[in-house]
Structures are given as structure tokens and as C-alpha cells.
N, C-alpha and C. Protein backbone atom coordinates (compact mmCIF):
# COMPACT_ATOMS: atom_id res chain seq x y z
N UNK A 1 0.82 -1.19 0.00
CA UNK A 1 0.00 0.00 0.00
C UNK A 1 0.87 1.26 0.00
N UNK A 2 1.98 0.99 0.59
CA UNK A 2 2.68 2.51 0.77
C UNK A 2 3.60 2.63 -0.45
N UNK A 3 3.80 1.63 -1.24
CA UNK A 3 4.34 1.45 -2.79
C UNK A 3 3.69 2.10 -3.45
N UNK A 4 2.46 2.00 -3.35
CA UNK A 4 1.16 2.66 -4.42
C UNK A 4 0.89 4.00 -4.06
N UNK A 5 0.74 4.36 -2.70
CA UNK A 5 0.59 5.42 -2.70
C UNK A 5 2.08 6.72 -2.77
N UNK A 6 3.05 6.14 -2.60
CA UNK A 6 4.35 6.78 -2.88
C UNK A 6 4.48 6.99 -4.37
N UNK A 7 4.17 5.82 -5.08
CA UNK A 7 3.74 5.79 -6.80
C UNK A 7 3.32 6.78 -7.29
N UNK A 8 1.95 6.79 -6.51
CA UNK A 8 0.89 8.15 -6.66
C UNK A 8 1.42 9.82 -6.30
N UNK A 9 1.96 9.28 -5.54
CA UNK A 9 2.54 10.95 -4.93
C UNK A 9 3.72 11.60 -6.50
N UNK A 10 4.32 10.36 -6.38
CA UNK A 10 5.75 11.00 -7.51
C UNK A 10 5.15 11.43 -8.78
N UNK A 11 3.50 10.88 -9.05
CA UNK A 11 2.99 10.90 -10.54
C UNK A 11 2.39 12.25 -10.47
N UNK A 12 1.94 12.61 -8.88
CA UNK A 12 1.09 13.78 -8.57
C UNK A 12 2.35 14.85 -9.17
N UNK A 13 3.40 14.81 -7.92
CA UNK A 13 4.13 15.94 -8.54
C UNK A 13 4.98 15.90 -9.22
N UNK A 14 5.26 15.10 -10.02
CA UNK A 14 5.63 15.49 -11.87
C UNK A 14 4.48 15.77 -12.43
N UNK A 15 2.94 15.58 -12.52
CA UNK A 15 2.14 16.37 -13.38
C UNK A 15 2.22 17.78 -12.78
N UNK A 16 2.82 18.20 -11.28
CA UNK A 16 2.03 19.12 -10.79
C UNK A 16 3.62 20.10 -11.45
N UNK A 17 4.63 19.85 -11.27
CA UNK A 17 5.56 20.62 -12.09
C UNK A 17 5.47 20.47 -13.49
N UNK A 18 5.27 19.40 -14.41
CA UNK A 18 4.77 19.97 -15.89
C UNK A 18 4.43 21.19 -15.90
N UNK A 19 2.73 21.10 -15.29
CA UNK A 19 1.85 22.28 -15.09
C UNK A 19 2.61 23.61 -14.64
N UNK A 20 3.25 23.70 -13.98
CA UNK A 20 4.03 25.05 -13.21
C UNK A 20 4.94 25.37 -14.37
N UNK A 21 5.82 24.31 -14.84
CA UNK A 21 6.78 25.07 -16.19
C UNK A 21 5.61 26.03 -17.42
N UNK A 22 4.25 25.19 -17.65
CA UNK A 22 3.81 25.94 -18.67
C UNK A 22 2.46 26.91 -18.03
N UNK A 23 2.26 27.10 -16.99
CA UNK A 23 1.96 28.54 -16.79
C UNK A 23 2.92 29.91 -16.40
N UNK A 24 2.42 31.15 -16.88
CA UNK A 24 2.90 31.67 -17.16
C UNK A 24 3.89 32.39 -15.68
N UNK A 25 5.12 33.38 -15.51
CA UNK A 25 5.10 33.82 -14.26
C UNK A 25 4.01 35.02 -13.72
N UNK A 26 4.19 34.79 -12.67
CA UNK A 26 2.82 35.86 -11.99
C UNK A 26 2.90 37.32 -12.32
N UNK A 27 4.00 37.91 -13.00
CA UNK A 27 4.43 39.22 -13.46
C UNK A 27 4.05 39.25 -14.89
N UNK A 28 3.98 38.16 -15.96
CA UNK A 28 3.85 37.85 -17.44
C UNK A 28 2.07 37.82 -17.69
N UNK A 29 1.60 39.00 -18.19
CA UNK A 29 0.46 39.29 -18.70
C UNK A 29 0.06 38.80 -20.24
N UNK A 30 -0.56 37.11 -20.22
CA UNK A 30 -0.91 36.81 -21.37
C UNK A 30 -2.01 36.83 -21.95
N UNK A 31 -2.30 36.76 -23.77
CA UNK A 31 -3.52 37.34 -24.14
C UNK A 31 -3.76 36.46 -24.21
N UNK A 32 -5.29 36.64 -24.14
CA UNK A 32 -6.37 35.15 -24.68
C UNK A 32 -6.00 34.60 -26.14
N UNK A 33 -5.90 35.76 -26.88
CA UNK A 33 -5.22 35.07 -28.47
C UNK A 33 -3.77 35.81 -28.71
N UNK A 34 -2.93 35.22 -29.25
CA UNK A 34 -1.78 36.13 -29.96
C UNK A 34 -2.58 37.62 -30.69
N UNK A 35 -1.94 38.31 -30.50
CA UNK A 35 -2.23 39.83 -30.73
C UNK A 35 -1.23 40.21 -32.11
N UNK A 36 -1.40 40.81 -32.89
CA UNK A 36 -0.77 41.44 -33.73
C UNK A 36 0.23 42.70 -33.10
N UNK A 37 1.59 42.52 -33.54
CA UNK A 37 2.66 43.75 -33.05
C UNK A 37 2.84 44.61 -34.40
N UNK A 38 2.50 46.03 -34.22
CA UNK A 38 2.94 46.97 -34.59
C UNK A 38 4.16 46.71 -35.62
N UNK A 39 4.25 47.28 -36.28
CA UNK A 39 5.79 47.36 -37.32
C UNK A 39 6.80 48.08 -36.92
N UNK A 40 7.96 48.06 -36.27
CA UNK A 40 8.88 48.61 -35.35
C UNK A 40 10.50 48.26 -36.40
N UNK A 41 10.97 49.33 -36.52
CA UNK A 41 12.62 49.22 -37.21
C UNK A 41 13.17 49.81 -36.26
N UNK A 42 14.56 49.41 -36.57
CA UNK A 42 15.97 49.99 -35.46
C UNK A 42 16.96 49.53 -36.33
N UNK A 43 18.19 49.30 -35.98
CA UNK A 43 19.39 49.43 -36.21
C UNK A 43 20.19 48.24 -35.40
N UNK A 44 21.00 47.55 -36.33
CA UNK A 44 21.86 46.30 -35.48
C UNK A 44 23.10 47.34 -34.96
N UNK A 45 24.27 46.25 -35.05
CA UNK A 45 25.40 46.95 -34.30
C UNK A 45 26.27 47.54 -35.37
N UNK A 46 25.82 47.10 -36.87
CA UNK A 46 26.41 47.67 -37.69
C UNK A 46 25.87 48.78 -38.69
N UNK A 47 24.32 49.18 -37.68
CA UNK A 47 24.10 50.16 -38.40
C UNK A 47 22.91 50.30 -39.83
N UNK A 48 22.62 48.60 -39.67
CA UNK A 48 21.87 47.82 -40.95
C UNK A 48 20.70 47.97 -39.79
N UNK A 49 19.87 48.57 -41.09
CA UNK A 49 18.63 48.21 -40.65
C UNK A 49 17.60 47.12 -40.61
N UNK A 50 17.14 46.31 -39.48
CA UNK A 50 16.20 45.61 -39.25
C UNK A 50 14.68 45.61 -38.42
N UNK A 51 14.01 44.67 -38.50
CA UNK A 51 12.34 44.95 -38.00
C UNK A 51 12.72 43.42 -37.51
N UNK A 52 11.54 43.26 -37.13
CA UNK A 52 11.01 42.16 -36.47
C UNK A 52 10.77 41.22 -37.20
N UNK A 53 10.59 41.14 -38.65
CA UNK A 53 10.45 40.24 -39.30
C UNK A 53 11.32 39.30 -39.79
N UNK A 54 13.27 40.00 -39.87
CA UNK A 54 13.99 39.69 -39.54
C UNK A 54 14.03 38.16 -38.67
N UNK A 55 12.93 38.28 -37.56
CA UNK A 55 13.32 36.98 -36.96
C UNK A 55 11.92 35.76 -36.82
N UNK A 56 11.68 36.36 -37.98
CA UNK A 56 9.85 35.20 -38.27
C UNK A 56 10.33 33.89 -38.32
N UNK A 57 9.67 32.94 -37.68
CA UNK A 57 9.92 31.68 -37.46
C UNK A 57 10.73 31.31 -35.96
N UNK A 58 10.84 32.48 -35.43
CA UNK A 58 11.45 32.16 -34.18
C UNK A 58 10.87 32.51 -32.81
N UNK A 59 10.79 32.14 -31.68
CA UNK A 59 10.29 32.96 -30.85
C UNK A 59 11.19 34.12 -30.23
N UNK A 60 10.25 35.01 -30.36
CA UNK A 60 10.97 36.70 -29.62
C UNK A 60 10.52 37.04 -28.45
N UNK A 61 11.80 37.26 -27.42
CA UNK A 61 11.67 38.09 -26.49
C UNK A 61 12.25 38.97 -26.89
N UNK A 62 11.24 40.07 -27.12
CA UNK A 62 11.63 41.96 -27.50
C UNK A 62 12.06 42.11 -26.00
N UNK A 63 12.96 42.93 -25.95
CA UNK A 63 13.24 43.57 -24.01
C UNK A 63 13.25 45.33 -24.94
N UNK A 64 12.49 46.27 -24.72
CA UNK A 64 12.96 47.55 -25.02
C UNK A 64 13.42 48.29 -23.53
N UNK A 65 14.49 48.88 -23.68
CA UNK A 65 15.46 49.31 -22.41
C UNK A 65 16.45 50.48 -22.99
N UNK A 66 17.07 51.01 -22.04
CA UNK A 66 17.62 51.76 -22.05
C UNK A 66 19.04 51.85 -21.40
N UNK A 67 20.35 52.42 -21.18
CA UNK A 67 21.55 52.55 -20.20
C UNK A 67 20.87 53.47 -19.28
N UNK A 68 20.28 54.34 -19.31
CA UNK A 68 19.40 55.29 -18.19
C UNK A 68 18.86 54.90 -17.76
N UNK A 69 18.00 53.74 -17.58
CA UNK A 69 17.38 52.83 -17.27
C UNK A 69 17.43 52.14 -15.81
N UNK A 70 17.42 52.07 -14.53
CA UNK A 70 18.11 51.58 -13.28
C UNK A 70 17.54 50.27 -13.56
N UNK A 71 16.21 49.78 -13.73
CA UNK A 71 15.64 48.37 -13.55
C UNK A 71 16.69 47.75 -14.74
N UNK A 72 16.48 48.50 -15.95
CA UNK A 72 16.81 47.79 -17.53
C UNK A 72 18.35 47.53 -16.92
N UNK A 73 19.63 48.28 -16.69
CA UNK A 73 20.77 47.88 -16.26
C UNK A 73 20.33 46.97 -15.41
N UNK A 74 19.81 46.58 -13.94
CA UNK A 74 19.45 45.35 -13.20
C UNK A 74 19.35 43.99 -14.12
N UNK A 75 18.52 44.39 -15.20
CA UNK A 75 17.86 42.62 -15.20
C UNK A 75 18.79 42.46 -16.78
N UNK A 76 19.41 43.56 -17.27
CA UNK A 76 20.11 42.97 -18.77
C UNK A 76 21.02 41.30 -18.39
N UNK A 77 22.26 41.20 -17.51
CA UNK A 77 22.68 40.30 -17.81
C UNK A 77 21.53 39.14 -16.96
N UNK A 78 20.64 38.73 -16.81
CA UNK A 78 19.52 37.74 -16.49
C UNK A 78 18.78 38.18 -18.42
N UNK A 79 18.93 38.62 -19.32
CA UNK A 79 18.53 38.70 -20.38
C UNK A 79 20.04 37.93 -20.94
N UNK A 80 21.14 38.19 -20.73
CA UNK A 80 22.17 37.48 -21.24
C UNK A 80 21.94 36.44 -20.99
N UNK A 81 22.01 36.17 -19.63
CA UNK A 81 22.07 34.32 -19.51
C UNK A 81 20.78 33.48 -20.21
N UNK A 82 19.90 34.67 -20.15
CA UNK A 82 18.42 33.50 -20.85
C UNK A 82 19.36 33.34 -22.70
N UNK A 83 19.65 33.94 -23.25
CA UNK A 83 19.85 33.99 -24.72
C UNK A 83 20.88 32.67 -24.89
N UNK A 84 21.83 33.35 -23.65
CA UNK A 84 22.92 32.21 -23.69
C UNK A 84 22.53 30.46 -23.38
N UNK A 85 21.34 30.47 -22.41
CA UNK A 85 20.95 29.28 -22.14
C UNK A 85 19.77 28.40 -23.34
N UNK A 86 19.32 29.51 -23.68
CA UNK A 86 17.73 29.31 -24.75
C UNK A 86 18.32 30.00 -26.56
N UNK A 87 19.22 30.47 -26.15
CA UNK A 87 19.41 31.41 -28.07
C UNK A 87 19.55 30.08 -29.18
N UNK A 88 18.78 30.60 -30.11
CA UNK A 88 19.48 29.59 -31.31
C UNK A 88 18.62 29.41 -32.36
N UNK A 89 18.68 28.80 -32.82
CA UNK A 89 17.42 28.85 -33.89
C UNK A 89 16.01 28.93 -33.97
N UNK A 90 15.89 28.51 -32.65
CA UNK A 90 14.13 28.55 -32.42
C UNK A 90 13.75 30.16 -31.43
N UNK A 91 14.88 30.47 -30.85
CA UNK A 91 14.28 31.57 -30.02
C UNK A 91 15.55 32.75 -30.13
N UNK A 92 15.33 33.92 -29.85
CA UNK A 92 15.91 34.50 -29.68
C UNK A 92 15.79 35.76 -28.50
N UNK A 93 16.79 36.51 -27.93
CA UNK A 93 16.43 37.64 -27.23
C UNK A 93 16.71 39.25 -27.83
N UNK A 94 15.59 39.69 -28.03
CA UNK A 94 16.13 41.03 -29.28
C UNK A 94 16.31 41.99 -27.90
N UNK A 95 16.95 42.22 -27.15
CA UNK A 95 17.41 43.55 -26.66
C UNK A 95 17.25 45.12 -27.05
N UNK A 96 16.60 45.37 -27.50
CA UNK A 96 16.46 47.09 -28.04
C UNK A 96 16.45 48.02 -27.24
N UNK A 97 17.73 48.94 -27.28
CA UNK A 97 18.05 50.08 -26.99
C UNK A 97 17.37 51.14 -27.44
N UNK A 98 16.59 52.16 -25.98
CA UNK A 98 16.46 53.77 -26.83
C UNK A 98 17.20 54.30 -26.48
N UNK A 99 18.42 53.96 -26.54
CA UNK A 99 19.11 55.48 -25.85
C UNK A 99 19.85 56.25 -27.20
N UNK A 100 19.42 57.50 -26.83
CA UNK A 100 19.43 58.56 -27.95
C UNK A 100 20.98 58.95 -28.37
N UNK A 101 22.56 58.42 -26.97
CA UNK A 101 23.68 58.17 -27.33
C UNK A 101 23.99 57.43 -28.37
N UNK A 102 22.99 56.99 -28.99
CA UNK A 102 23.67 55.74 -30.08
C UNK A 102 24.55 54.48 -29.67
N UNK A 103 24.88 54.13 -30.85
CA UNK A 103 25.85 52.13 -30.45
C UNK A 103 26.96 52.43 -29.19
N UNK A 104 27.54 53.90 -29.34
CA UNK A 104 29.05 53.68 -28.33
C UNK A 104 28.69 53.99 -27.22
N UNK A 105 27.19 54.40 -26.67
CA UNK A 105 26.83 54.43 -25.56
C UNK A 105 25.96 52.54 -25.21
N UNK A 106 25.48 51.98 -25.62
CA UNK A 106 25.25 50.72 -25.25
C UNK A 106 26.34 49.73 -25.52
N UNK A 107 27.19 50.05 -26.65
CA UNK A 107 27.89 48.92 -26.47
C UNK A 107 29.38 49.31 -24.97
N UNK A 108 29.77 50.31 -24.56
CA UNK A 108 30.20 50.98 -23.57
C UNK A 108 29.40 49.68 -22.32
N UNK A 109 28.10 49.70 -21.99
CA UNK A 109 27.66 49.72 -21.49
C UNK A 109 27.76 47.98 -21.18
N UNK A 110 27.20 47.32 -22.10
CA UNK A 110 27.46 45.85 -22.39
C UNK A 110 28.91 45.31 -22.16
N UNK A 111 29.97 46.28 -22.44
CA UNK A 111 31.34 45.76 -21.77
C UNK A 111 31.24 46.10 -20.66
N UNK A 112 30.85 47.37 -20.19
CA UNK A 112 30.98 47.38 -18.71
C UNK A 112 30.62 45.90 -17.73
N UNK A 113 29.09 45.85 -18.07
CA UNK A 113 28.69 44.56 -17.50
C UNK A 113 29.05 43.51 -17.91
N UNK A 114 29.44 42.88 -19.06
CA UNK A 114 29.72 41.54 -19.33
C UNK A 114 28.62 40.81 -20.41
N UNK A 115 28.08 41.40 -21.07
CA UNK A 115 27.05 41.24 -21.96
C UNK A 115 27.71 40.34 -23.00
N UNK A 116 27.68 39.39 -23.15
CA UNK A 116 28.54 38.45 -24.69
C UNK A 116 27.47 37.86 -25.40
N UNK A 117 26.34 37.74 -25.11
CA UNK A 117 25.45 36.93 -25.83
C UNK A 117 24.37 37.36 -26.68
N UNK A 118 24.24 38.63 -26.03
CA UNK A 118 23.11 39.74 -27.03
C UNK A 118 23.80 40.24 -27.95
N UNK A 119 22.99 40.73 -29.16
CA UNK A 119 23.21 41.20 -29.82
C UNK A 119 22.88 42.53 -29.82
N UNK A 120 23.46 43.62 -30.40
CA UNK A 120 23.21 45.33 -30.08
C UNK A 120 22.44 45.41 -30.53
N UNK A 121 21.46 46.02 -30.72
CA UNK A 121 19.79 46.61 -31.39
C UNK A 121 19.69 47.92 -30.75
N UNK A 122 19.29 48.93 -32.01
CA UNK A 122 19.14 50.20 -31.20
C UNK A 122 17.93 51.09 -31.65
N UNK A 123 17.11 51.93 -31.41
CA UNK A 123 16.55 52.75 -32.09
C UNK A 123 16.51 54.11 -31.08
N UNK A 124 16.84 54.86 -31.83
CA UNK A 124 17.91 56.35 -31.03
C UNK A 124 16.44 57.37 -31.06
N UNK A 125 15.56 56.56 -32.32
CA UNK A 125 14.53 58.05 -31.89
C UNK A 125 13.13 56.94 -31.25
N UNK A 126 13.69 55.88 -30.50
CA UNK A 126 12.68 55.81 -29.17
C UNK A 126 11.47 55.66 -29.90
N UNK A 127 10.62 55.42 -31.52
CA UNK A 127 9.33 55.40 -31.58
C UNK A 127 9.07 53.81 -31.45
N UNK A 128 9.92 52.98 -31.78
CA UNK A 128 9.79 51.32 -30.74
C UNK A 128 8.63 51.62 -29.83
N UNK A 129 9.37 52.43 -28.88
CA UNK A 129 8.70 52.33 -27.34
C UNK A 129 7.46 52.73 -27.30
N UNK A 130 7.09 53.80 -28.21
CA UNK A 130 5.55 54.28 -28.46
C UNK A 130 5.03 53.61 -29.09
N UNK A 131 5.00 52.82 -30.37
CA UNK A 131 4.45 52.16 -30.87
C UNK A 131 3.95 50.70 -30.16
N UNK A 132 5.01 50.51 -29.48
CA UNK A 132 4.64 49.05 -28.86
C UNK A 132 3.62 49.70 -27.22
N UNK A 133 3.98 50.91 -27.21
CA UNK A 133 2.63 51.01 -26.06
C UNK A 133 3.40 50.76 -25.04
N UNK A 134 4.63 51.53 -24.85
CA UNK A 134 5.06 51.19 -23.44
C UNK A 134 5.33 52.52 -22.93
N UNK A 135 4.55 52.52 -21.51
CA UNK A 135 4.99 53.64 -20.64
C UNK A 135 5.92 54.17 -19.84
N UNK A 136 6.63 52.58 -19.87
CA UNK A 136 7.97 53.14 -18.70
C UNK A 136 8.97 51.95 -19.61
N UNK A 137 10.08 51.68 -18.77
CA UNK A 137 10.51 51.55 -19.43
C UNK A 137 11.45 50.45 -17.66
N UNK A 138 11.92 48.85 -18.05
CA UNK A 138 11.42 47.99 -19.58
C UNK A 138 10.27 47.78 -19.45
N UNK A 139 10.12 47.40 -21.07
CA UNK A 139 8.70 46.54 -21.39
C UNK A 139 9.42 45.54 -22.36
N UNK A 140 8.88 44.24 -22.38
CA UNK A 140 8.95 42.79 -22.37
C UNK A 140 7.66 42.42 -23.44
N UNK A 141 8.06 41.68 -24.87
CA UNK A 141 6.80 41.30 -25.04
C UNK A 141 7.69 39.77 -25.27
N UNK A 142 6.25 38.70 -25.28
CA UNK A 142 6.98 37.45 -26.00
C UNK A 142 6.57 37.38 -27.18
N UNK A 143 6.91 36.91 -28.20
CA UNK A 143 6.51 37.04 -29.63
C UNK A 143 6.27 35.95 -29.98
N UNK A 144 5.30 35.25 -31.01
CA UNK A 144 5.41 33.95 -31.53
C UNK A 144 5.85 33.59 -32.76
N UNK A 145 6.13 32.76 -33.19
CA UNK A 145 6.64 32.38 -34.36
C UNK A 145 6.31 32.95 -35.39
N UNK A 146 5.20 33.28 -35.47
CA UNK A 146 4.10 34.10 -36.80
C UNK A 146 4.18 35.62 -36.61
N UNK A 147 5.01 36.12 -35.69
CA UNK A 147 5.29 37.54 -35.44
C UNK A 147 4.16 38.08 -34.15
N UNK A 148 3.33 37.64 -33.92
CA UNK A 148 2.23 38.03 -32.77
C UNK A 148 2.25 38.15 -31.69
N UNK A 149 1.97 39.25 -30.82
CA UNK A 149 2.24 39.12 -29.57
C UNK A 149 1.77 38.26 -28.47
N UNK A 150 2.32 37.24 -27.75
CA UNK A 150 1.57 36.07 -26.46
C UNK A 150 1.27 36.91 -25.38
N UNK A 151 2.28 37.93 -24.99
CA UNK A 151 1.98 38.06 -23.81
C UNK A 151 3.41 39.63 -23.86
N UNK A 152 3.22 40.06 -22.23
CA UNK A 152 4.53 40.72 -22.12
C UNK A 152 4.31 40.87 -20.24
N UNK A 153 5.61 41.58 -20.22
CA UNK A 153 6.21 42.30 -19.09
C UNK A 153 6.52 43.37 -18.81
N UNK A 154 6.04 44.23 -18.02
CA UNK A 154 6.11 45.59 -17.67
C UNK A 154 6.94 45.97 -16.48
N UNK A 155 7.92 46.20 -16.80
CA UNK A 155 9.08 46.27 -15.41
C UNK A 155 9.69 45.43 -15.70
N UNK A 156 10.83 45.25 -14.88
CA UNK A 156 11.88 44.29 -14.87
C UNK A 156 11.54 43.08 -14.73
N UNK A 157 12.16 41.67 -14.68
CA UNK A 157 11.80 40.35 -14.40
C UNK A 157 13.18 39.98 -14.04
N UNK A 158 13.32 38.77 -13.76
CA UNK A 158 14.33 37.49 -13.81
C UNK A 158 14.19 36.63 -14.78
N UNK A 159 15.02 36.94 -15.41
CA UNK A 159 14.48 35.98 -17.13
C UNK A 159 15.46 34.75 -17.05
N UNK A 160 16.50 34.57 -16.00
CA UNK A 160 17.08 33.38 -16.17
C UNK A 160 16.36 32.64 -14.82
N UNK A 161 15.31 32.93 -14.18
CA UNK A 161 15.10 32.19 -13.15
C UNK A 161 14.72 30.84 -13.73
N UNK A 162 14.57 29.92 -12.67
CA UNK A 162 13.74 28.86 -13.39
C UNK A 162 12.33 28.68 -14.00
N UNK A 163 11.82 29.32 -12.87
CA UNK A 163 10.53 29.39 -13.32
C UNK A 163 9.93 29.90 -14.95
N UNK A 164 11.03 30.97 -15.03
CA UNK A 164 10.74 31.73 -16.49
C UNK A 164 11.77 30.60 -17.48
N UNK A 165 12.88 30.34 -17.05
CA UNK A 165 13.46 29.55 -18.33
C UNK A 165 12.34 28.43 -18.63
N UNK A 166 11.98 27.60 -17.20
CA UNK A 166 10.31 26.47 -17.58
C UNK A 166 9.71 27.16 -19.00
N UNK A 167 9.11 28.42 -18.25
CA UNK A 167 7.76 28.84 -18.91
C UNK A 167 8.11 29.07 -20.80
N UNK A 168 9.55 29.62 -20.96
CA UNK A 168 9.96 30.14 -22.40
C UNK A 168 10.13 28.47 -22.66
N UNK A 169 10.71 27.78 -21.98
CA UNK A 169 11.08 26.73 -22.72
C UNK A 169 10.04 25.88 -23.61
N UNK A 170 8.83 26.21 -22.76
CA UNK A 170 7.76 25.58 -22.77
C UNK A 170 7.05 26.20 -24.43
N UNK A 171 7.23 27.58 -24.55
CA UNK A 171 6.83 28.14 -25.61
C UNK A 171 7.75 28.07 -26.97
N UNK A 172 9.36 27.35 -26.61
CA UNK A 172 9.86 27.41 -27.92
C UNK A 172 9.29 26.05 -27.80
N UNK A 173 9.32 25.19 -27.45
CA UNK A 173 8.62 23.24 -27.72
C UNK A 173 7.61 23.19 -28.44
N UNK A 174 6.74 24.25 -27.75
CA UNK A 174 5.01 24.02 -28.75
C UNK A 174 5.34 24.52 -30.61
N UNK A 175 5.92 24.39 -31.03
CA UNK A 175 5.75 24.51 -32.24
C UNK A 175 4.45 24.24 -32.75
């Protein structure tokens, strides 16, 4: 009897952590349907211009941030380690800069801290941030494969915690 019910317990909580990796974290505001995102351009590190479409077929975490920023400096390298742990063909982390210094003020900034895994993204005249509807600054969306918005984050997060690596992991799998 205590075989079976120990059985039962281990089956309980592995369904009950499945479940916890694919809901969302308690800070991550998701839509009932994928949402359509706005058309947004910026600038890589070389100055070439790209959009979002750039990365269709993949999942996107947009982070829009700033070096003025106190939260956005806090949570960038927890945006490094997620890219570094999750980057690759199926997902990516687009980092976008408004800061109106241009590349030698973020990339300055990324050596300071230790940034190796992002890539620079910039847009210097900041309409990113209006268009996507953000009031402060970061804002977080997740993107889906088809370009649409799932969900986002308003303020900072922990993007390498577990809970959130679960939850993304969970969204690059569902193909």
C-alpha cells in the first residue's frame, strides 16, 4: 500500500511541475489570443537596418530598455544568460536600446557589464517604445513564431530564473 501510494505521490508531482513550467510567471500578462505587433525598425550593431520580421519563425523576447534605465541595467545580464541558455534557432532575445547616445553608448555599457550573448539593437529616436505602447521603461513582449504578440512584461523580471526559463522553454517546444 505505501508502494502505491508513494507511486501516486511521484505521478502527482511530476504532473504538478509539468503544469508550473507551462503557466505563465505571476508578473507575465498573457492574451487570450496572440495579438498582432505593430511594425517597429531599429538598427543592429552595424548600423543595418532591421524589423522584427527579420526573426519570423522564431520565438521573440523583445526587451525595449535603455543605459538610463536603473531596472533595464538590473535585469540585462539575467537577459544574457536566458539567450545564452535558450538562443538559437528557435528563439531568440532582441534587446532594443532607446538610448538617444547611439551604439558607443550601449555597447560601452554591455562591456561594462559583461554582456557576450546579445546582440546590439538600437533605435535612437525611441518610436519602438511608443508604438509598442510602453509607458515606462522595460517593457517585455513574447513574440510567436508568426510575429504576434503572447503576452509581455512591464518592469523588470528574472528571465534566467527557473521558473521563467520552464515557462519560455515551454513556448519554444510548442511549435
Amino acid at each position: 500500500m505505501k508502494t502505491l501510494a508513494l507511486a501516486l505521490l511521484g505521478m502527482l508531482l511530476a504532473l504538478t511541475q509539468a503544469t508550473l513550467a507551462t503557466e505563465p510567471p505571476a508578473n507575465f500578462a498573457i492574451h487570450d489570443t496572440p495579438q498582432p505587433v505593430p511594425e517597429i525598425s531599429f538598427q543592429d550593431a552595424d548600423g543595418q537596418p532591421r524589423t522584427l520580421a527579420d526573426f519570423s519563425g522564431k520565438i521573440v523576447l523583445l526587451n525595449i530598455w535603455a543605459t538610463w534605465c536603473a531596472p533595464c541595467r538590473k535585469e540585462m545580464p539575467t537577459l544574457d544568460r536566458l539567450q545564452a541558455e535558450l538562443g538559437g534557432p528557435d528563439f531568440e532575445v532582441v534587446a532594443l536600446s532607446v538610448d538617444r547616445k547611439g551604439h558607443k553608448a550601449v555597447r560601452k555599457f554591455f562591456d561594462e557589464i559583461g554582456v557576450k550573448h546579445l546582440a546590439l539593437n538600437i533605435d535612437t529616436s525611441s518610436k519602438a517604445m511608443f508604438t509598442l505602447g510602453a509607458f515606462g521603461l522595460p517593457l517585455t513582449l513574447l513574440i510567436d513564431r508568426q510575429g504576434r504578440e503572447v503576452g509581455r512584461v512591464v518592469g523588470p523580471a528574472e528571465w534566467d530564473s527557473p521558473e521563467m526559463l520552464g515557462f519560455i522553454r515551454d513556448r519554444i517546444a510548442a511549435k
